[in-house]
PDB file of N, CA and C in Angstrom:
ATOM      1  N   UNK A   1      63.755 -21.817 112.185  1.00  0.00           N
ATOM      2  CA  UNK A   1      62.908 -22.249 111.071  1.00  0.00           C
ATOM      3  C   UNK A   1      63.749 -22.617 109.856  1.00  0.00           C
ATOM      4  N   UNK A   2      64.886 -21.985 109.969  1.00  0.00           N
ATOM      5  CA  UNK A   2      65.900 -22.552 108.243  1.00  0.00           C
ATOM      6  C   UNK A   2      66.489 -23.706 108.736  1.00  0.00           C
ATOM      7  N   UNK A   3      66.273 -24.425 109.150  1.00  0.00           N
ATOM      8  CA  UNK A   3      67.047 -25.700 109.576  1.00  0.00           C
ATOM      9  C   UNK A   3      65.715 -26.952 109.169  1.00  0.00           C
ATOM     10  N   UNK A   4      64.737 -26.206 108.825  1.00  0.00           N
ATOM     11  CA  UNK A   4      63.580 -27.220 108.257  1.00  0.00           C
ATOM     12  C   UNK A   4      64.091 -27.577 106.730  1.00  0.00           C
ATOM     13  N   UNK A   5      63.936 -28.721 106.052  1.00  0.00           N
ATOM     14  CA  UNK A   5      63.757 -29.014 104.682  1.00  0.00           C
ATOM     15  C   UNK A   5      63.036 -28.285 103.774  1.00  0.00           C
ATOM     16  N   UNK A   6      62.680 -28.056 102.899  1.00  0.00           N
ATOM     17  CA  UNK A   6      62.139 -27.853 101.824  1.00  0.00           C
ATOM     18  C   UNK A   6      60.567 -28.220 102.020  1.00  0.00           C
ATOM     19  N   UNK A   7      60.397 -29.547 102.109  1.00  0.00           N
ATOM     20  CA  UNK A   7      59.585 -30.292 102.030  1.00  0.00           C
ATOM     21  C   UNK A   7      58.600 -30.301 103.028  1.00  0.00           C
ATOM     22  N   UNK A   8      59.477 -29.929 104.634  1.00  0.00           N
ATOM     23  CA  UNK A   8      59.132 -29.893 105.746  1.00  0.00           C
ATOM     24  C   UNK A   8      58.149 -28.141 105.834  1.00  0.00           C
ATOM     25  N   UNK A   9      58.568 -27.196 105.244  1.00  0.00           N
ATOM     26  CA  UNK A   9      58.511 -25.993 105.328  1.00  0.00           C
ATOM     27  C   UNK A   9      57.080 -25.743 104.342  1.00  0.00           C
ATOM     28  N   UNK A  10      57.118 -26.493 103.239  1.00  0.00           N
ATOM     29  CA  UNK A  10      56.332 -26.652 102.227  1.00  0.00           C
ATOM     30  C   UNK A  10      54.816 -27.240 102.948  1.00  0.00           C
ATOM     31  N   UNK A  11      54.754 -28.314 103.447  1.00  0.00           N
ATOM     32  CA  UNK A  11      54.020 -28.712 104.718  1.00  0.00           C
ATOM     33  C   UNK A  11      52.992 -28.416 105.475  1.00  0.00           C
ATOM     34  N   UNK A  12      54.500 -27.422 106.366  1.00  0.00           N
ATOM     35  CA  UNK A  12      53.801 -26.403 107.168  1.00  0.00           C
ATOM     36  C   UNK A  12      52.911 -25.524 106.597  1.00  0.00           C
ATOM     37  N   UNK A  13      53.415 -24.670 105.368  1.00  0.00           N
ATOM     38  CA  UNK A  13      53.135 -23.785 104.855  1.00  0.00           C
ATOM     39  C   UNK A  13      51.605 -24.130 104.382  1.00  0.00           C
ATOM     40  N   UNK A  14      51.412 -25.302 103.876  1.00  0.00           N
ATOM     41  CA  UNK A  14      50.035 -25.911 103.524  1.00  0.00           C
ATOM     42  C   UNK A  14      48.977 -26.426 104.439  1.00  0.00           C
ATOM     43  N   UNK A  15      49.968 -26.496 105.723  1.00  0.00           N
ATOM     44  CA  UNK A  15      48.775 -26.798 107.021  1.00  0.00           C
ATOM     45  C   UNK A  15      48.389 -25.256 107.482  1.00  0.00           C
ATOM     46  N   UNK A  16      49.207 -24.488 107.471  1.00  0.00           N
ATOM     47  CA  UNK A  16      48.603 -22.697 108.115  1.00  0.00           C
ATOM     48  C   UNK A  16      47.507 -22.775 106.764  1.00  0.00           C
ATOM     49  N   UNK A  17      47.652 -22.757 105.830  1.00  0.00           N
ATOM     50  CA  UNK A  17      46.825 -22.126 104.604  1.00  0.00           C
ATOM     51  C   UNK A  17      45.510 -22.780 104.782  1.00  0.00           C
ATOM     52  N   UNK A  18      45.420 -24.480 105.433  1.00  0.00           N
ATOM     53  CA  UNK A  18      43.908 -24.701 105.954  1.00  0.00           C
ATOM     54  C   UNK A  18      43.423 -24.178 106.674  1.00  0.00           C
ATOM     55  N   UNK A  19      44.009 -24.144 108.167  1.00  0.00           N
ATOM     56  CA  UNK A  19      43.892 -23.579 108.928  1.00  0.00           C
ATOM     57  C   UNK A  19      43.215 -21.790 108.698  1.00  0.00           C
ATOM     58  N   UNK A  20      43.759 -21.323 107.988  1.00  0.00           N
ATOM     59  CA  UNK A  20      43.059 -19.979 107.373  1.00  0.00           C
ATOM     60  C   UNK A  20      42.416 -20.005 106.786  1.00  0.00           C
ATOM     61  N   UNK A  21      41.974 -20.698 105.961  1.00  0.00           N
ATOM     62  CA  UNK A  21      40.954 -21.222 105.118  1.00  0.00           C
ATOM     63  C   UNK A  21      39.664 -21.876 105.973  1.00  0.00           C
ATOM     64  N   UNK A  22      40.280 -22.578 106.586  1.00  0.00           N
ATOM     65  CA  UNK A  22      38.616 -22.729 107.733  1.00  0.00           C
ATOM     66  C   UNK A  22      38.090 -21.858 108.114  1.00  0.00           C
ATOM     67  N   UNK A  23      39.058 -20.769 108.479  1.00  0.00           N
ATOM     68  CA  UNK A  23      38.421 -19.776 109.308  1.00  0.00           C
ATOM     69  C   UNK A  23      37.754 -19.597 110.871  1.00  0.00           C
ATOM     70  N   UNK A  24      38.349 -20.540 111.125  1.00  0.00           N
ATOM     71  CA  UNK A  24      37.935 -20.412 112.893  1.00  0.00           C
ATOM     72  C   UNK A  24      38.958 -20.306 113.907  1.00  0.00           C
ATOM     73  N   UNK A  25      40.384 -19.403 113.338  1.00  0.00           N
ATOM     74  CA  UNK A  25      41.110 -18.794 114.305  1.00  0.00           C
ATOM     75  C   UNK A  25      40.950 -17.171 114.443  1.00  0.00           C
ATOM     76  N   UNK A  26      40.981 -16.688 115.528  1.00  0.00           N
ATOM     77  CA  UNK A  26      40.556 -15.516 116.015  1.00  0.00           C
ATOM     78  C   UNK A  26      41.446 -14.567 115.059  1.00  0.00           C
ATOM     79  N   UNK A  27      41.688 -13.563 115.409  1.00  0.00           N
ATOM     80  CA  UNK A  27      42.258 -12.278 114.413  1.00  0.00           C
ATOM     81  C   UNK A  27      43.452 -12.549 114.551  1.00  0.00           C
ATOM     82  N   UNK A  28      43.947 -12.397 115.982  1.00  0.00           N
ATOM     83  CA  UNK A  28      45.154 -12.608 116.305  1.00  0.00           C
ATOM     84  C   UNK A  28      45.970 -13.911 116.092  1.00  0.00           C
ATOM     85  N   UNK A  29      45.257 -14.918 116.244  1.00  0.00           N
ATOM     86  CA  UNK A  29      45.459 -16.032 115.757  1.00  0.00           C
ATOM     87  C   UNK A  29      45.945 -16.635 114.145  1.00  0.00           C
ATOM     88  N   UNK A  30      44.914 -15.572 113.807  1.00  0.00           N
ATOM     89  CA  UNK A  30      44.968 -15.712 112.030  1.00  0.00           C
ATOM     90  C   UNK A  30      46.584 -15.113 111.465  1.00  0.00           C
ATOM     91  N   UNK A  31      46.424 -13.358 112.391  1.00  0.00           N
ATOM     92  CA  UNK A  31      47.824 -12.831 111.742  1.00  0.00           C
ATOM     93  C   UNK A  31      49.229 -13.650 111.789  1.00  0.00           C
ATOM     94  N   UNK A  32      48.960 -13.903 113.357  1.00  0.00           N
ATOM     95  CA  UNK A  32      50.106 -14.850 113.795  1.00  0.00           C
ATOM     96  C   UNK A  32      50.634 -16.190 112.850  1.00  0.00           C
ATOM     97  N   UNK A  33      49.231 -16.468 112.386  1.00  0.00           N
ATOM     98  CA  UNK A  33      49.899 -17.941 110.918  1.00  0.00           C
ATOM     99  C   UNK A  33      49.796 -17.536 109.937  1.00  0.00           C
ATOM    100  N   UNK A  34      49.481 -16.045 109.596  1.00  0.00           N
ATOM    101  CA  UNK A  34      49.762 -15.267 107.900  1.00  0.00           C
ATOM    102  C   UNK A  34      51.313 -15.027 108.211  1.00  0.00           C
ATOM    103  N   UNK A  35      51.723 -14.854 109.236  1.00  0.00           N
ATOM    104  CA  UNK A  35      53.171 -14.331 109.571  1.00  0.00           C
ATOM    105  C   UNK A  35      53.762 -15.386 109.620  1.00  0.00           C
ATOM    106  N   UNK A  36      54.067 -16.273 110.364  1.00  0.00           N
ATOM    107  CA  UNK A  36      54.357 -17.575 110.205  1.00  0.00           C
ATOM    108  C   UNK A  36      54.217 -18.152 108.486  1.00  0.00           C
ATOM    109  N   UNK A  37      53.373 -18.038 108.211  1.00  0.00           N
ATOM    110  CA  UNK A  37      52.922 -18.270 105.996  1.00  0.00           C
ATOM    111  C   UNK A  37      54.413 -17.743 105.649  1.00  0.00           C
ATOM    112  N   UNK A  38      53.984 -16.437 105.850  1.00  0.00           N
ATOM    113  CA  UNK A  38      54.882 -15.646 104.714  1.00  0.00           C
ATOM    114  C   UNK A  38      56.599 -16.157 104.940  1.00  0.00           C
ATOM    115  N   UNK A  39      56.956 -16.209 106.370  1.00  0.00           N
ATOM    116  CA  UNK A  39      58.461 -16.424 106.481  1.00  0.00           C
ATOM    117  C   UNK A  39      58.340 -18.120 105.905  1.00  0.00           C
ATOM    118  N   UNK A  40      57.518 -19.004 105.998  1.00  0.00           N
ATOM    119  CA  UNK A  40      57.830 -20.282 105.434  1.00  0.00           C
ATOM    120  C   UNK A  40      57.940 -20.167 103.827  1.00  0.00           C
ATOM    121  N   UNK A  41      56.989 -18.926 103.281  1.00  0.00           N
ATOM    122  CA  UNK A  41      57.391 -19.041 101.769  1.00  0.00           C
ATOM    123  C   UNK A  41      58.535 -18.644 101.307  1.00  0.00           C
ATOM    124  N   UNK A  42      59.313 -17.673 102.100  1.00  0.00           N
ATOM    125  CA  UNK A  42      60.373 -16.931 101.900  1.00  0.00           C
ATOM    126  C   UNK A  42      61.295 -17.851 101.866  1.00  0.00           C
ATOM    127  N   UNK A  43      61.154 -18.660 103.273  1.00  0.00           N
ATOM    128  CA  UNK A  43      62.246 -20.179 103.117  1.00  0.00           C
ATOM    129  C   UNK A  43      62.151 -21.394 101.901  1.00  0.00           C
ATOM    130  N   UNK A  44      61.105 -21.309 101.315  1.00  0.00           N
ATOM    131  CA  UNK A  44      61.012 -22.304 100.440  1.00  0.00           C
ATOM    132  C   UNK A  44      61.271 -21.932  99.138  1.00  0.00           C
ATOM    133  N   UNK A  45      61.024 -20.613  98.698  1.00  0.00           N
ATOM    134  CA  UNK A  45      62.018 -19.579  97.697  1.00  0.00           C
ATOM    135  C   UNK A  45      62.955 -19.186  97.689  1.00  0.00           C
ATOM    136  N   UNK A  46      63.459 -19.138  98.901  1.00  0.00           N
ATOM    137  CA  UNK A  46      64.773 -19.240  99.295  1.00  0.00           C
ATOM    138  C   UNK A  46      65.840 -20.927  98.963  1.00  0.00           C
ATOM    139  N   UNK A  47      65.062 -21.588  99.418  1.00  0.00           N
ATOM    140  CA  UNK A  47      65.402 -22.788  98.737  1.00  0.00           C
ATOM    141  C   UNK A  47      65.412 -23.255  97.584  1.00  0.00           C
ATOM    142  N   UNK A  48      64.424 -22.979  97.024  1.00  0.00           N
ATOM    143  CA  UNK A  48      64.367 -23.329  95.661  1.00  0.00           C
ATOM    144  C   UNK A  48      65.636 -22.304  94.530  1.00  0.00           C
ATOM    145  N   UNK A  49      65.640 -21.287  94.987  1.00  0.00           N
ATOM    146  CA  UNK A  49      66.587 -20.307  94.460  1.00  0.00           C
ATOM    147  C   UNK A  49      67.730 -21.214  94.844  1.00  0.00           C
ATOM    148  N   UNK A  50      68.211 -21.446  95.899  1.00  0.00           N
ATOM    149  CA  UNK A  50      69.350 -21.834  95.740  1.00  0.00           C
ATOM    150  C   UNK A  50      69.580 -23.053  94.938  1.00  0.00           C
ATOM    151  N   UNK A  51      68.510 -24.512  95.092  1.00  0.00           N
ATOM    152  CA  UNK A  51      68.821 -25.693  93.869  1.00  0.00           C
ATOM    153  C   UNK A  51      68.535 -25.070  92.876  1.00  0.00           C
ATOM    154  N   UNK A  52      68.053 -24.098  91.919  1.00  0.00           N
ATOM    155  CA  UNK A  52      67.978 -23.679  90.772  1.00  0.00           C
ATOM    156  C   UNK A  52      69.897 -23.734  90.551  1.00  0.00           C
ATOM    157  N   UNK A  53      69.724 -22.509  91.301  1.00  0.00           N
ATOM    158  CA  UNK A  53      71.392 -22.166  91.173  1.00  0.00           C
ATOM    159  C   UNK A  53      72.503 -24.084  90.365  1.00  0.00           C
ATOM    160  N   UNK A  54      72.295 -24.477  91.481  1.00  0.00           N
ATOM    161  CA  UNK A  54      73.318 -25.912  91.866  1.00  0.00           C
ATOM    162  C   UNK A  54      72.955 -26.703  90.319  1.00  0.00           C
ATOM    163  N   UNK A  55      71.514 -26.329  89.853  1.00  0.00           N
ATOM    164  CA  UNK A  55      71.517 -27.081  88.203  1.00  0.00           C
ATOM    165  C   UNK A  55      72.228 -27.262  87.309  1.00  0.00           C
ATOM    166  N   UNK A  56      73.095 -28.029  86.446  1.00  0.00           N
ATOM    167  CA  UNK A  56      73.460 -27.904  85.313  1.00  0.00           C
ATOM    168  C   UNK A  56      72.733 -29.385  84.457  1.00  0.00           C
ATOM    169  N   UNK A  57      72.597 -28.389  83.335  1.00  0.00           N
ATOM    170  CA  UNK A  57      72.200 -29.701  82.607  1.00  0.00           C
ATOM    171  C   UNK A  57      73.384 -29.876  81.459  1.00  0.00           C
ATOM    172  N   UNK A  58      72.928 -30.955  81.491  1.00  0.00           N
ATOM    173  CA  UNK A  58      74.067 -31.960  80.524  1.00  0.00           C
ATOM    174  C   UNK A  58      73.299 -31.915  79.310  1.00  0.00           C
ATOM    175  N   UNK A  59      74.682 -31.823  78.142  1.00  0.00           N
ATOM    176  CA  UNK A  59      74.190 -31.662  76.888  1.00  0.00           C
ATOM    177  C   UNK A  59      75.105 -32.284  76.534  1.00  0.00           C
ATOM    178  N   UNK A  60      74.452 -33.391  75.317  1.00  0.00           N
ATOM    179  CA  UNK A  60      75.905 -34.085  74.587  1.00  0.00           C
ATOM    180  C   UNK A  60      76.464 -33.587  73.259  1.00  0.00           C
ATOM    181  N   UNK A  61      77.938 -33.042  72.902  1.00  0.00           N
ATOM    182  CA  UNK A  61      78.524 -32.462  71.842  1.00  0.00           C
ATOM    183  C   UNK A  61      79.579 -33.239  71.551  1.00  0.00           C
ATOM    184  N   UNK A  62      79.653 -33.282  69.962  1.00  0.00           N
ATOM    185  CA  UNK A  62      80.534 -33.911  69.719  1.00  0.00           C
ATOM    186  C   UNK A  62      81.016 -35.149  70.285  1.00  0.00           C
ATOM    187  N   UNK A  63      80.127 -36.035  70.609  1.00  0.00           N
ATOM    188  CA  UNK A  63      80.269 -37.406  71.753  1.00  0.00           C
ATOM    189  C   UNK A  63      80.969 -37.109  72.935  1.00  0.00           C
ATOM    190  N   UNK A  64      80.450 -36.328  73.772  1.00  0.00           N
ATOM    191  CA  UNK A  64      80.925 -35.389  75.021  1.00  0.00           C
ATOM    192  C   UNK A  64      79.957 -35.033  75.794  1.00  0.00           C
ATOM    193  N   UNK A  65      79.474 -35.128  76.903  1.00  0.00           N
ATOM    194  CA  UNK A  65      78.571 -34.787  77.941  1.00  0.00           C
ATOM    195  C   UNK A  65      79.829 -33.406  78.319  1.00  0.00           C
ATOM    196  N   UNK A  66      78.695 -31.957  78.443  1.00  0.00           N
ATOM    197  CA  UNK A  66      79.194 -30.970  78.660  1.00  0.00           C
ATOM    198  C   UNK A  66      78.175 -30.350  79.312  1.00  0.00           C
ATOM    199  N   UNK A  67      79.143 -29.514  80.679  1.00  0.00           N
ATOM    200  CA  UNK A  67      78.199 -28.998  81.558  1.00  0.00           C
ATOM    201  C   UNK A  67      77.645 -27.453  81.000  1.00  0.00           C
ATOM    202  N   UNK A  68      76.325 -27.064  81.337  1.00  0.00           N
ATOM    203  CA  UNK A  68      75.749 -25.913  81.048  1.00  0.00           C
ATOM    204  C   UNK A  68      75.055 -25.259  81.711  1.00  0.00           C
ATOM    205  N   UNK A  69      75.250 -24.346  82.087  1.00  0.00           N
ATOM    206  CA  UNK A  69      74.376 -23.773  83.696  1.00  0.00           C
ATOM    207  C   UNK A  69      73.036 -23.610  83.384  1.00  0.00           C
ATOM    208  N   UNK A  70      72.272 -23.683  84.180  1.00  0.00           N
ATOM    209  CA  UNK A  70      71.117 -24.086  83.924  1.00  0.00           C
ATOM    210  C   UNK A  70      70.624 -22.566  83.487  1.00  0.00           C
ATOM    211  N   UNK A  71      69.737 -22.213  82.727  1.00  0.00           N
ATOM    212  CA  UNK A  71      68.840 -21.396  82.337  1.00  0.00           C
ATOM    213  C   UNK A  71      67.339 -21.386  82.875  1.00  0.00           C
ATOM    214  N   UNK A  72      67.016 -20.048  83.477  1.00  0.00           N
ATOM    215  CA  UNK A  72      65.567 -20.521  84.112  1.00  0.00           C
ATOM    216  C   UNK A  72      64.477 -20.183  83.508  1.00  0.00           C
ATOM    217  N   UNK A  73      64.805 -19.278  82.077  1.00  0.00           N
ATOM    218  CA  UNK A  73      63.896 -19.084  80.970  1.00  0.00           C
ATOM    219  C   UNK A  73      63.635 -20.285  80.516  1.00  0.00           C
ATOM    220  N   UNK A  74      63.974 -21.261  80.618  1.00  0.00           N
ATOM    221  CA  UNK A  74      63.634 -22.798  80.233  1.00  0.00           C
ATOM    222  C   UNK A  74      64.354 -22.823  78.639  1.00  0.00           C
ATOM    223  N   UNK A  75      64.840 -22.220  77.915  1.00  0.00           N
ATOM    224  CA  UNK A  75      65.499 -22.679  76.937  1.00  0.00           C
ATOM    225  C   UNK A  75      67.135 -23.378  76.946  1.00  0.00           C
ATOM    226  N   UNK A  76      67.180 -24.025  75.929  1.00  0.00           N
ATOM    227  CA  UNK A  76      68.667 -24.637  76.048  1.00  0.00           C
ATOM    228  C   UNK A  76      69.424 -23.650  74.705  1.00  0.00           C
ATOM    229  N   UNK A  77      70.657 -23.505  75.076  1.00  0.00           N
ATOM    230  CA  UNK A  77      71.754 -22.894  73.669  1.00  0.00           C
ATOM    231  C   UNK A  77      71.160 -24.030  72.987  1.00  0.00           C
ATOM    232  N   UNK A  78      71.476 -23.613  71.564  1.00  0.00           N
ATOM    233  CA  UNK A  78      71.890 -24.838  70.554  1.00  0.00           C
ATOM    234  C   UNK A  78      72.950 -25.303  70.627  1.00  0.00           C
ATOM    235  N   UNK A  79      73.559 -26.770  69.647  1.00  0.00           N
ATOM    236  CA  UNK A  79      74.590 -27.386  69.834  1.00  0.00           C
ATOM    237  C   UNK A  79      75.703 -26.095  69.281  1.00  0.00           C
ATOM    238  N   UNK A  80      75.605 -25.477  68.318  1.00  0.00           N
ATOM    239  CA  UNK A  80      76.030 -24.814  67.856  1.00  0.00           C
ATOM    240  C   UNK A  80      77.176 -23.724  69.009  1.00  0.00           C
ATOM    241  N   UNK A  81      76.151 -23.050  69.468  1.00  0.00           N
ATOM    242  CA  UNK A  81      76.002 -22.135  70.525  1.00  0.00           C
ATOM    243  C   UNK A  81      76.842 -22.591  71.938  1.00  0.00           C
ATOM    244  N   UNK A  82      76.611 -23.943  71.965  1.00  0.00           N
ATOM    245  CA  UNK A  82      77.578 -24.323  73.575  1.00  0.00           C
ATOM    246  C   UNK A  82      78.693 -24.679  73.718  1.00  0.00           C
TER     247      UNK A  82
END
């Protein structure tokens, strides 16, 4: 299953959630794609954790593009500050 994309996993993850949402797979049926759910979300948080990581945003100083690791509180340093 980690050899799926992001996108691919994301997908899946949204076709089980109809599928449960209709409601016309048996018990066993149901657990079997809540289980299947949960390891596709794990992979897609898992993914996403890692491009968070790989972010830097660019900030320009002093007529200089300078790298800054990304922050996931969503704020930027000031110019001051970087």
């Amino acid at each position: 299953m980690s050899k799926k994309s992001f996108e691919e996993a994301l997908e899946s993850l949204e076709q089980i959630t109809r599928e449960l949402e209709n409601g016309d797979l048996s018990l066993e049926k149901s657990l079997k794609k809540f289980d299947e759910g949960i390891k596709l979300a794990e992979l897609c948080n898992n993914k996403l954790e890692e491009a968070q990581q790989k972010v830097d945003l660019l900030l320009k100083k002093d007529g200089r593009l300078i790298s800054v690791p990304f922050d996931p509180s969503g704020t930027t340093p000031d110019e001051d500050d970087a």
